[in-house]
Protein backbone atom coordinates (compact mmCIF):
# COMPACT_ATOMS: atom_id res chain seq x y z
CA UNK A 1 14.67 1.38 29.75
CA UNK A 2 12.95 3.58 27.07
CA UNK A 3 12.33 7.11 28.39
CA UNK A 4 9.31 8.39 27.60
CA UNK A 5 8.67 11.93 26.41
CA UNK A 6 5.73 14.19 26.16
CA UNK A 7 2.90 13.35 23.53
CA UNK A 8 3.67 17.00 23.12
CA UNK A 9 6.63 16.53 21.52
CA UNK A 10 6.58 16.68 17.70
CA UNK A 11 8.90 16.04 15.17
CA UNK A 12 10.18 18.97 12.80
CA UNK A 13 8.74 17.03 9.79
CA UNK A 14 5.28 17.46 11.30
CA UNK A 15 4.89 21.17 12.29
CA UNK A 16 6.10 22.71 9.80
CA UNK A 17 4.12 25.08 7.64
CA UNK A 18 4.01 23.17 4.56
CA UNK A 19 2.42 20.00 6.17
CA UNK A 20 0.07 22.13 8.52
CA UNK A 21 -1.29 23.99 6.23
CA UNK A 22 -2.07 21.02 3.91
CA UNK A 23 -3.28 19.60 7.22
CA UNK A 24 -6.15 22.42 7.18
CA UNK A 25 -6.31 22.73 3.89
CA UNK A 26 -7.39 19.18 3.71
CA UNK A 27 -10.06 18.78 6.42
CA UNK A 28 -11.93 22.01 4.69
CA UNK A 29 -11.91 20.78 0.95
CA UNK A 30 -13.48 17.10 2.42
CA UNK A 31 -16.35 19.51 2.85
CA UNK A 32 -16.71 20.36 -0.72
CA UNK A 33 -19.18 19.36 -2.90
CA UNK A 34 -17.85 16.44 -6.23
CA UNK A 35 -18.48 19.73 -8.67
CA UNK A 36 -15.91 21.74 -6.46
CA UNK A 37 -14.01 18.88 -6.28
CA UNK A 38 -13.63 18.13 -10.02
CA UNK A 39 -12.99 21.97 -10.94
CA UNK A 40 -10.45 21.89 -8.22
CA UNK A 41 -8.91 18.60 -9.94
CA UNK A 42 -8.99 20.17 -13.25
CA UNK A 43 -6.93 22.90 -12.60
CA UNK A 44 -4.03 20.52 -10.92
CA UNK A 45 -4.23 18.59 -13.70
CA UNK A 46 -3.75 21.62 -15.97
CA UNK A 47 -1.38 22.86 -13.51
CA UNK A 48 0.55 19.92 -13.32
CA UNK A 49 0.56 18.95 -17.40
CA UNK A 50 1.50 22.88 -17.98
CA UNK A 51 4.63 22.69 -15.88
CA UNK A 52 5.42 19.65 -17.65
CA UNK A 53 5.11 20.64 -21.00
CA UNK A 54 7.20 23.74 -20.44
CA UNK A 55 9.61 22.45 -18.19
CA UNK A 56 10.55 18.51 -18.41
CA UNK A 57 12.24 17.53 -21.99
CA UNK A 58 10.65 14.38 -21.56
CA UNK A 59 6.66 15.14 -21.62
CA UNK A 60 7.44 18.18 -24.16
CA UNK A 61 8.36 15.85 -26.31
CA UNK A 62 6.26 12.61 -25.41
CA UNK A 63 3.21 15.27 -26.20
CA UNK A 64 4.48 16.76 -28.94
CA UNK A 65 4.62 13.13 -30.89
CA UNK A 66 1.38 12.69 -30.59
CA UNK A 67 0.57 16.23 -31.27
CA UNK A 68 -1.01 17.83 -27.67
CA UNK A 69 -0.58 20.27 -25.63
CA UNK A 70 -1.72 21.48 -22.49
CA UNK A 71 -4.73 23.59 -24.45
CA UNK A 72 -5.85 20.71 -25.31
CA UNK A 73 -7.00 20.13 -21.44
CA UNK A 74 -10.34 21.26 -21.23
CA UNK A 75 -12.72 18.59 -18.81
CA UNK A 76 -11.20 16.34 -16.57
CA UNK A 77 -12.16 13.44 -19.31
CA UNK A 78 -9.64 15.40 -21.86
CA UNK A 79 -6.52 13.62 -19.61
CA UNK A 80 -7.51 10.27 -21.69
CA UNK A 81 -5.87 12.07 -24.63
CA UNK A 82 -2.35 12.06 -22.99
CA UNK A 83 -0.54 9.13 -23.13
CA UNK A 84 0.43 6.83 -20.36
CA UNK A 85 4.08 6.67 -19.01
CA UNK A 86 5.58 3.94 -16.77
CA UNK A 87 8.63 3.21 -14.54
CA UNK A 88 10.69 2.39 -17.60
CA UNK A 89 10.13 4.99 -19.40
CA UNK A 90 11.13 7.18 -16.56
CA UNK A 91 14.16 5.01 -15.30
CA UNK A 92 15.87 5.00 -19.06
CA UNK A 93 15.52 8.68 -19.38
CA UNK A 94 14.83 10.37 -15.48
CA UNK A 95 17.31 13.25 -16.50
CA UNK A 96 14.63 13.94 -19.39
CA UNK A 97 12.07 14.04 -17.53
CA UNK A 98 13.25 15.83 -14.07
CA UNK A 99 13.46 19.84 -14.15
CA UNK A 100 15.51 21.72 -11.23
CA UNK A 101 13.68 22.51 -8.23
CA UNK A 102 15.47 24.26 -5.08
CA UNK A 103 15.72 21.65 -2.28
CA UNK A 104 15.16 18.70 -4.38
CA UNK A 105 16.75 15.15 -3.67
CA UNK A 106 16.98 12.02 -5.15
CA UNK A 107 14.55 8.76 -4.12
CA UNK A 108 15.50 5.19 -4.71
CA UNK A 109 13.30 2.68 -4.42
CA UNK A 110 13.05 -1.09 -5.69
CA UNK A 111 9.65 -1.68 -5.37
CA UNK A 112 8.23 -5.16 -5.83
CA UNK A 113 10.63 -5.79 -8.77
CA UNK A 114 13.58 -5.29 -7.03
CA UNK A 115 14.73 -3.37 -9.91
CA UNK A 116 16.11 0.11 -8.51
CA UNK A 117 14.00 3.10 -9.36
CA UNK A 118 15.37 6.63 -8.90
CA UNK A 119 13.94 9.92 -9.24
CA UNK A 120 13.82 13.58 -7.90
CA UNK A 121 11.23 14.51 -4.80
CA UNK A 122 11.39 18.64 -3.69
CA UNK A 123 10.66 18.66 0.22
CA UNK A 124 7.52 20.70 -0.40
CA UNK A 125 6.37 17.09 -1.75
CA UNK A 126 7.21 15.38 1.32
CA UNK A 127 5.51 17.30 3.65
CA UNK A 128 2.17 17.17 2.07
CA UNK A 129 2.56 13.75 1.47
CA UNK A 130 3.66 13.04 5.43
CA UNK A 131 0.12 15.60 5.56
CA UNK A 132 -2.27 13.28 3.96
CA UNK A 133 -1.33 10.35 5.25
CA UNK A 134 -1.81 12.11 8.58
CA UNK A 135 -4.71 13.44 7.86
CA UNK A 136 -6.25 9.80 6.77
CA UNK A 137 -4.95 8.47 10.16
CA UNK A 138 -6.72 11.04 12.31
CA UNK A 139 -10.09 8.97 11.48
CA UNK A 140 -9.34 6.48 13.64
CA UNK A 141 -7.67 8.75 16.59
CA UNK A 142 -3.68 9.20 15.82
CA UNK A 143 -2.33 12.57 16.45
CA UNK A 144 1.19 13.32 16.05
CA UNK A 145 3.52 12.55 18.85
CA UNK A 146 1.65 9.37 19.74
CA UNK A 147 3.54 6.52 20.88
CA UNK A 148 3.62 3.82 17.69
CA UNK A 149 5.55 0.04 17.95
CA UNK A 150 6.54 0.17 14.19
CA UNK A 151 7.24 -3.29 12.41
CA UNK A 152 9.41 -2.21 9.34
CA UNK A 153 12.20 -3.99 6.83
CA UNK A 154 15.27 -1.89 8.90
CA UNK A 155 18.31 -4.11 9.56
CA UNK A 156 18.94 -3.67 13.64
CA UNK A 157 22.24 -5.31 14.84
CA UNK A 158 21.54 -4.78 18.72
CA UNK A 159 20.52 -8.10 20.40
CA UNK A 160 17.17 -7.33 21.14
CA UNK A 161 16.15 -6.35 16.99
CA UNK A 162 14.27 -3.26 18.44
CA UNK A 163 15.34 0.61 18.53
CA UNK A 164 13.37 3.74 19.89
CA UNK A 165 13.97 6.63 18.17
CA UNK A 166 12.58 9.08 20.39
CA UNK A 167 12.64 12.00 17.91
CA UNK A 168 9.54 10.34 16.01
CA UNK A 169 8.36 8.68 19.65
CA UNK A 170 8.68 5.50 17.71
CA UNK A 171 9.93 1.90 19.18
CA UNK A 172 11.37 0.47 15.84
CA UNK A 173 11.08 -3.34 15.48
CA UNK A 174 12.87 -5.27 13.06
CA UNK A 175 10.35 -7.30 10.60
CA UNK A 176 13.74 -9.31 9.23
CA UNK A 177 13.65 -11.36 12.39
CA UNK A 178 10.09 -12.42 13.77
CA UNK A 179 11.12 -15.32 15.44
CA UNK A 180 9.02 -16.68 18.74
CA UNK A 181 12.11 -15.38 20.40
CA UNK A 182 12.30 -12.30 19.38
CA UNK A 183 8.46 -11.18 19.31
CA UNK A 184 8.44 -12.02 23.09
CA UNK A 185 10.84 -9.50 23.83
CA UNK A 186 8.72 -7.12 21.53
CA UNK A 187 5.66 -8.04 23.11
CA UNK A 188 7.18 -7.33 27.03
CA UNK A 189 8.97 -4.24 25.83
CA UNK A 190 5.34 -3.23 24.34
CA UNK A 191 4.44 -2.99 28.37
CA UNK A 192 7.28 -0.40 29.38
CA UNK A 193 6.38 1.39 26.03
CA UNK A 194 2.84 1.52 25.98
CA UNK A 195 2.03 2.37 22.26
CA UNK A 196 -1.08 3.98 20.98
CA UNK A 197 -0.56 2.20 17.56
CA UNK A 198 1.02 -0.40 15.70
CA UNK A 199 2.44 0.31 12.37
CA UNK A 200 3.98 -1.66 9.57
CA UNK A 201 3.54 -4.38 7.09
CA UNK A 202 0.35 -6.60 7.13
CA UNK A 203 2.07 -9.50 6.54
CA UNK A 204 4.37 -8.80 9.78
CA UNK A 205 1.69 -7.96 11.90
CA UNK A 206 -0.08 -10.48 11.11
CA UNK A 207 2.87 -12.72 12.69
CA UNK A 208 2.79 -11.15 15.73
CA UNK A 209 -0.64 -11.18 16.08
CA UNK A 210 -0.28 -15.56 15.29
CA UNK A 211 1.89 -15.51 17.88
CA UNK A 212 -0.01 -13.56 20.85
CA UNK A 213 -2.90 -15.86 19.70
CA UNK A 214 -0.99 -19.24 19.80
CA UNK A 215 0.66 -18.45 22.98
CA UNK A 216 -2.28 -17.04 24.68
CA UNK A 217 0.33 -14.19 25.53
CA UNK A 218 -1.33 -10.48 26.77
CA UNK A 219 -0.53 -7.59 24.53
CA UNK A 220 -0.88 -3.53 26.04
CA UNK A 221 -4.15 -2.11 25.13
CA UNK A 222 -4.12 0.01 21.90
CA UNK A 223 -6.22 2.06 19.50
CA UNK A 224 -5.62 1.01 16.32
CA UNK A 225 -3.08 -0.43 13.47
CA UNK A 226 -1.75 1.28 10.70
CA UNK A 227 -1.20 -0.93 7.55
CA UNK A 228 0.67 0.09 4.68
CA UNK A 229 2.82 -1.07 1.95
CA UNK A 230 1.51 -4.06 1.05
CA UNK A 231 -1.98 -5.18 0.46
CA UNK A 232 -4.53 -6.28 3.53
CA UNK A 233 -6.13 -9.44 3.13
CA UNK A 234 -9.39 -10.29 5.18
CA UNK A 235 -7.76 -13.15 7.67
CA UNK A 236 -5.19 -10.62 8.41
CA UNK A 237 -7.95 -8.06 9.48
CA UNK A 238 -10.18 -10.51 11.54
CA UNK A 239 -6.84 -11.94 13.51
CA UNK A 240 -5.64 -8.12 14.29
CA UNK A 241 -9.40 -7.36 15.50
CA UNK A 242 -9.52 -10.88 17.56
CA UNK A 243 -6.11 -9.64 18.95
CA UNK A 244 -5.83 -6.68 19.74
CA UNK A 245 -9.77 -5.35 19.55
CA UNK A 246 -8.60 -2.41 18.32
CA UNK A 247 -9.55 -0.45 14.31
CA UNK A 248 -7.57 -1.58 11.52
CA UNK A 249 -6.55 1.04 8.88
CA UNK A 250 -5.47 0.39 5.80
CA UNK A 251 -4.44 2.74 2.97
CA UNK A 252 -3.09 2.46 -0.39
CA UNK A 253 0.16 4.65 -2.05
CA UNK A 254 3.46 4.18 -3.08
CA UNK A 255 6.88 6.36 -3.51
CA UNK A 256 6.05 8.14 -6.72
CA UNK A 257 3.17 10.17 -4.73
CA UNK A 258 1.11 9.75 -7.66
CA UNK A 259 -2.32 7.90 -5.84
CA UNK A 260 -3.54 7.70 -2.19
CA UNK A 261 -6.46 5.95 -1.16
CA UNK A 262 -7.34 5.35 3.09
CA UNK A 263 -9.86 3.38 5.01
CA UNK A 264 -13.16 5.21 5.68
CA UNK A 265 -13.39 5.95 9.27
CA UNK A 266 -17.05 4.34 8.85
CA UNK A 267 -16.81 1.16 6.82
CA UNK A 268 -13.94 -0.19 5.23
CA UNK A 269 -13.27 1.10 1.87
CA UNK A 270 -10.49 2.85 0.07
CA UNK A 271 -10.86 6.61 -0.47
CA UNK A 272 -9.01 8.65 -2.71
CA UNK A 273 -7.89 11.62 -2.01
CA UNK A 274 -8.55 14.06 -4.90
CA UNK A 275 -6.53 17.13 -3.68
CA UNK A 276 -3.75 14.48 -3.83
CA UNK A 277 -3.74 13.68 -7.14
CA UNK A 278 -6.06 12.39 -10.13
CA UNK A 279 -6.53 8.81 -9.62
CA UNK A 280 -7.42 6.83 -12.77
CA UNK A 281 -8.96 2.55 -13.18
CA UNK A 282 -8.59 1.98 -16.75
CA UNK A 283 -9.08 -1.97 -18.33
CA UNK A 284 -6.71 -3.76 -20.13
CA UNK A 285 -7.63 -1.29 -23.24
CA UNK A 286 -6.97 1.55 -22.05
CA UNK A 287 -10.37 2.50 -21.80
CA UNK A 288 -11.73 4.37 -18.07
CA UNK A 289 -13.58 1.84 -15.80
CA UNK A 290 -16.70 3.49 -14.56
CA UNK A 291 -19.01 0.23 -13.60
CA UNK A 292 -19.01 -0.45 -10.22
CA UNK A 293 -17.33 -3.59 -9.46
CA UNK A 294 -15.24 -3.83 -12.10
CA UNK A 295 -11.24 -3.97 -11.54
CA UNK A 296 -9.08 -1.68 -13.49
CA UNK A 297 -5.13 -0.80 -13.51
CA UNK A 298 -4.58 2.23 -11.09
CA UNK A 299 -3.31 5.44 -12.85
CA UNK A 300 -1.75 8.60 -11.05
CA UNK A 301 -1.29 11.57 -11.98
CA UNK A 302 0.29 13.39 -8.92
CA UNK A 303 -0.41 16.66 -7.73
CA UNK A 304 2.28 16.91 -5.66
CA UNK A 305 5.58 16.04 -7.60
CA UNK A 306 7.31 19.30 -9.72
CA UNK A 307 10.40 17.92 -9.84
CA UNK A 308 9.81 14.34 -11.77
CA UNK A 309 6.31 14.78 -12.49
CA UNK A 310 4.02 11.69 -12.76
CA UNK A 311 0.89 12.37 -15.23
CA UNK A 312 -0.69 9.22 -15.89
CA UNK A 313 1.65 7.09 -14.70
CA UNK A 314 0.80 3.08 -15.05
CA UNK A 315 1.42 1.58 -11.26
CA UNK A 316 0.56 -2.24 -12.12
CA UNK A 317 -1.35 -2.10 -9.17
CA UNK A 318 -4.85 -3.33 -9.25
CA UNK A 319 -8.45 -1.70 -7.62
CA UNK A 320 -11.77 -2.50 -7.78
CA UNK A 321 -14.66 0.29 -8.18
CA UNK A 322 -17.37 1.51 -5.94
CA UNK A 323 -18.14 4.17 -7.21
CA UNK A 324 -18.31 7.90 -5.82
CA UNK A 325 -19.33 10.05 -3.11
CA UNK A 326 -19.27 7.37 0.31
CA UNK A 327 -23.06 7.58 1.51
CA UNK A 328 -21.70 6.77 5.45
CA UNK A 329 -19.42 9.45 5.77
CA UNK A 330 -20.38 11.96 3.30
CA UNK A 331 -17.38 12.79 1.49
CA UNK A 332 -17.41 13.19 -2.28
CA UNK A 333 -14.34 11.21 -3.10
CA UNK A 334 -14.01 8.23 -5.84
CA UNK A 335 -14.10 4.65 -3.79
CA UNK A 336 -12.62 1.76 -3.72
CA UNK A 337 -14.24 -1.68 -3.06
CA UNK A 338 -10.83 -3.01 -2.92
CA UNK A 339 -6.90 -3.19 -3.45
CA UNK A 340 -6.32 -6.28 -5.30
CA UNK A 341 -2.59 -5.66 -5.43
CA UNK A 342 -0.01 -5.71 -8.26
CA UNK A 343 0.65 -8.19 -11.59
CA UNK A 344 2.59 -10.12 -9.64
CA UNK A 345 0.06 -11.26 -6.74
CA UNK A 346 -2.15 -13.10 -9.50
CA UNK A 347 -1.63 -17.28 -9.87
CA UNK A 348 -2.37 -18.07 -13.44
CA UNK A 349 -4.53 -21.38 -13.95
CA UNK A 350 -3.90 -24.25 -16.72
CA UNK A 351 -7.08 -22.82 -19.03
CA UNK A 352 -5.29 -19.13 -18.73
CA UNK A 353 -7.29 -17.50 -15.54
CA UNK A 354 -6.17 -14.98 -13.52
CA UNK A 355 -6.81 -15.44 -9.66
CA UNK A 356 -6.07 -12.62 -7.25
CA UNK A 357 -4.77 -13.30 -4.13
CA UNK A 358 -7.95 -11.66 -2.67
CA UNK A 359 -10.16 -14.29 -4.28
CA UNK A 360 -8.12 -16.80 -2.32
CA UNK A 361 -8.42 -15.05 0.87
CA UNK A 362 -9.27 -17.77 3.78
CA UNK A 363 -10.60 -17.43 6.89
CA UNK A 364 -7.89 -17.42 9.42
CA UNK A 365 -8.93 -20.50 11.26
CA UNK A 366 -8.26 -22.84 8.11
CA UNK A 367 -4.58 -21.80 9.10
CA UNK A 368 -4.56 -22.37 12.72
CA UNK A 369 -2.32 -25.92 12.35
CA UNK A 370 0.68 -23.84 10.25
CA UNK A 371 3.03 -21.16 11.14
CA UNK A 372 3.62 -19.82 7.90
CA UNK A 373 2.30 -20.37 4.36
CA UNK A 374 2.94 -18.94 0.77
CA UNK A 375 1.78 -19.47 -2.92
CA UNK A 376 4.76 -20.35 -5.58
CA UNK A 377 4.05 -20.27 -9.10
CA UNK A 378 6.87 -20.91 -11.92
CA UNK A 379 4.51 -23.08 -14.21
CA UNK A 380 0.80 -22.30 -15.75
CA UNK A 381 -1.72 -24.50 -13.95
CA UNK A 382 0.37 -25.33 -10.78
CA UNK A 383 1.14 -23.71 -7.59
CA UNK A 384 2.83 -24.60 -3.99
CA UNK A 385 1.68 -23.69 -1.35
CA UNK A 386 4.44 -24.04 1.03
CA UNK A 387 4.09 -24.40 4.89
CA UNK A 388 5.58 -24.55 7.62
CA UNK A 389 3.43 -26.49 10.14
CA UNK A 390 2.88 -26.26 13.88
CA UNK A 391 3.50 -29.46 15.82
CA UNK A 392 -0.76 -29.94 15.86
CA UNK A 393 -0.48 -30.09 11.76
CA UNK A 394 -1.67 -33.35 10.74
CA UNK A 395 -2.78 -35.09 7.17
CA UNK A 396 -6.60 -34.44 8.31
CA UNK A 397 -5.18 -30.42 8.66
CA UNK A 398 -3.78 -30.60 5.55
CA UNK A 399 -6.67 -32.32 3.35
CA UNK A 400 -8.97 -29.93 5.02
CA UNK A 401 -6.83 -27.12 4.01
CA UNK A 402 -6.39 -28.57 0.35
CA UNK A 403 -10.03 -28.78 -0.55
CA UNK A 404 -10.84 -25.65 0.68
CA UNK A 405 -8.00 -23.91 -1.41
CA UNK A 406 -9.05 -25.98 -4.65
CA UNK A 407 -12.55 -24.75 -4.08
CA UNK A 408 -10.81 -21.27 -4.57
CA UNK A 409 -8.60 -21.71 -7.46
CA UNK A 410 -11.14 -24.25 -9.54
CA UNK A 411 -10.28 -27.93 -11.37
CA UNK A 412 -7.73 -26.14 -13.84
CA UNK A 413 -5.48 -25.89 -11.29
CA UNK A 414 -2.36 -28.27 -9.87
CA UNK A 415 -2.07 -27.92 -6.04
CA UNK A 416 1.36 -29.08 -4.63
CA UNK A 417 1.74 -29.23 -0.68
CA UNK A 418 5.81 -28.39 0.22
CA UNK A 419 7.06 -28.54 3.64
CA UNK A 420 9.72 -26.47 4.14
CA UNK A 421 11.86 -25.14 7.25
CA UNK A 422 11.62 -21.35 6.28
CA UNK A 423 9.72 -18.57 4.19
CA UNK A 424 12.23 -15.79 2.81
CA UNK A 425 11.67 -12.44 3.02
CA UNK A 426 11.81 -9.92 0.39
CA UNK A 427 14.73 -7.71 0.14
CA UNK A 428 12.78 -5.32 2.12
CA UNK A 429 11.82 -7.42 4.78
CA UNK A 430 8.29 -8.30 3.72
CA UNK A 431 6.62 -12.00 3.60
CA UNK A 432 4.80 -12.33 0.22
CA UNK A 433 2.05 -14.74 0.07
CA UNK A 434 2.87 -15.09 -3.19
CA UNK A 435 6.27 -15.42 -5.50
CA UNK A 436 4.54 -15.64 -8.98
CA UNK A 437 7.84 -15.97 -11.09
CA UNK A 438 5.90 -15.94 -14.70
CA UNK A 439 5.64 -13.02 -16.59
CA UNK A 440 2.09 -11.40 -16.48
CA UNK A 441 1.32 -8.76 -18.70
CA UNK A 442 -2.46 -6.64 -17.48
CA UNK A 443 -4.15 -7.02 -21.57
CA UNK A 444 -3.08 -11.10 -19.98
CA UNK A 445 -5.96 -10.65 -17.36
């Protein structure tokens, strides 16, 4: 039996003055006007590129060889000067470029790669960023101390793969173990719980929302779902609607608190949040992408991090433009058509294309007849697509599914159909609709 507490009840992290005052802080500047906004990014970047140069080894020096300095900062466009840095750089020499700051800790992460990535976070960091995210969430109606069903990569050894951590008001499920079994004991555990929201990775919800469909099973009424850390695809979106009739919000960031980007409350497309930090496209030169509809690299230069600064730090994560100022909501942020995800979630054709994942996005029902599907690539100009079918899958299923996918990828491309018996997950408990094992380099695309 999970005992309920008060939707009064809030957690430490979120009442404290740091992230309350960002709180404010934030709903007042998404009243400024785009000059305010750019003088106000100015100064963080010269803020931010100041305290670099004077205090981190590693960017005194990285500036000095190619002879700038934070003078040198005069517009906004003056950042272009400054060279890029990226997760190698920083993970060969983090020492270099970290500088003491009181109540700082070290952050691991592996991130997509798998490769371990450490570096120092101070808690004043933390709270804005558990801030803005809030912040972004309140469009669609969470408040803090509402009841969430979280989906998440945490290893739970209890039978049931579920744990309520009642200092968050959270009921914690397991996305390493999405079995039929298992999300029907989520699902009637969702009735004693009641949540307001459901939280986690796409690609796990999306599961659970196949298998309330499929099984014609009931789900509690909720508000909304909260995606995060990986990228939303369209048949994901229209199944969690169908579902659950509830919003879907989706927003874009990652450890490094360097970029992040929500769902309008209006229509759904990414804004950045400037008071964040200065988010960047750039092409595969180098050179700033300012035509709307055109993808570019996403570059962050965080506001928020002292203690291992990020200036103009190289994600390999991909965005198309929009453009700026979001005419249905009225807030002078840069937008985002799109997320269209990292290197890695591109399938490379026979003649050299690059095709992103979101170009290949399906309707859901061409997938009604499998369980589970993903994209392999370890050779130009072929791909699996491994399945695992549903007992309804037939060949007529499958051709229909094959022609609509080759419509998608074009005649340069090899499509292989494998049947197999399971889908890994990632280390972190994530399905990836794509394992793209050949190196991809962005001037590639």
């Amino acid at each position: 039996m999970i005992k309920q507490i008060s939707k009064k009840f809030v957690h430490a992290d979120l009442r404290n003055k740091i992230y309350c005052d960002w709180i404010t802080f934030l709903k007042k500047s998404e009243k400024w006007s785009r000059d305010r906004i750019d003088e106000y990014e100015l100064n963080s970047i010269k803020t931010i590129v100041a305290h670099a140069y004077n205090n981190v080894p590693g960017y005194r020096r990285l500036y000095q060889d190619v002879g700038l300095c934070p003078g040198d900062l005069k517009t906004k466009e003056d950042l272009r000067k400054f060279p890029f840095v990226d997760k190698e750089t920083l993970r060969d020499s983090i020492e270099s470029f970290t500088t003491k700051i009181r109540g700082m800790e070290f952050i691991t992460t592996g991130g997509s790669t798998g490769i371990p990535f450490g570096f120092y976070r101070e808690k004043a960091a933390f709270a804005k960023e558990l801030a803005s995210k809030a912040y972004q969430y309140y469009r669609i109606g969470w408040r803090e101390g509402c009841r969430q069903m979280v989906f998440r990569g945490i290893s739970i050894k209890r039978s049931s793969r579920m744990q309520f951590y009642p200092r968050f008001n959270e009921l914690r499920c397991s996305s390493y173990y999405l079995t039929n079994e298992n999300m029907e004991i989520y699902r009637k555990k969702a009735f004693e719980y009641r949540p307001d929201f459901l939280k986690g990775y796409p690609s796990s919800l999306y599961l659970f929302a196949r298998y309330l469909k499929d099984s014609g099973k009931t789900f509690p009424r909720i508000k909304g779902l909260l995606c995060a850390s990986e990228n939303l695809y369209d048949f994901q979106k229209e199944i969690f609607k169908e579902v659950f009739n509830a919003r879907v919000f989706s927003h874009y960031g990652h450890y490094e608190l360097a970029v992040l980007a929500g769902f309008c409350e209006m229509k759904d497309t990414y804004h950045v949040l400037p008071q964040y930090g200065c988010a960047e496209l750039v092409d595969k030169n180098g050179k700033p992408v300012v035509t709307p509809g055109e993808m570019g690299e996403i570059i962050g230069t965080s506001f928020l991090m002292h203690a291992t600064p990020f200036i103009r730090y190289r994600t390999q994560d991909f965005a198309v433009l929009k453009g700026w100022g979001c005419p249905s909501c009225g807030r002078p942020y840069q937008i985002w058509e799109r997320i269209e995800g990292r290197l890695q979630e591109f399938i490379i054709t026979t003649a050299g294309r690059y095709i992103s994942m979101t170009a290949i996005n399906m309707h859901d029902d061409i997938f009604n007849h499998i369980k589970q599907f993903q994209f392999y690539q370890e050779e130009r100009g072929r791909v699996e697509f491994r399945y695992i079918p549903k007992d309804s899958f037939n060949e007529k299923e499958k051709e229909k599914i094959r022609m609509k996918l080759l419509i998608k990828l074009g005649e340069d491309m090899r499509l292989i159909f494998k049947k197999v018996n399971d889908i890994p997950l990632s280390n972190r408990g994530k399905y990836r609709f794509l394992v793209q094992k050949l190196p991809i380099e962005f001037g590639d695309i």
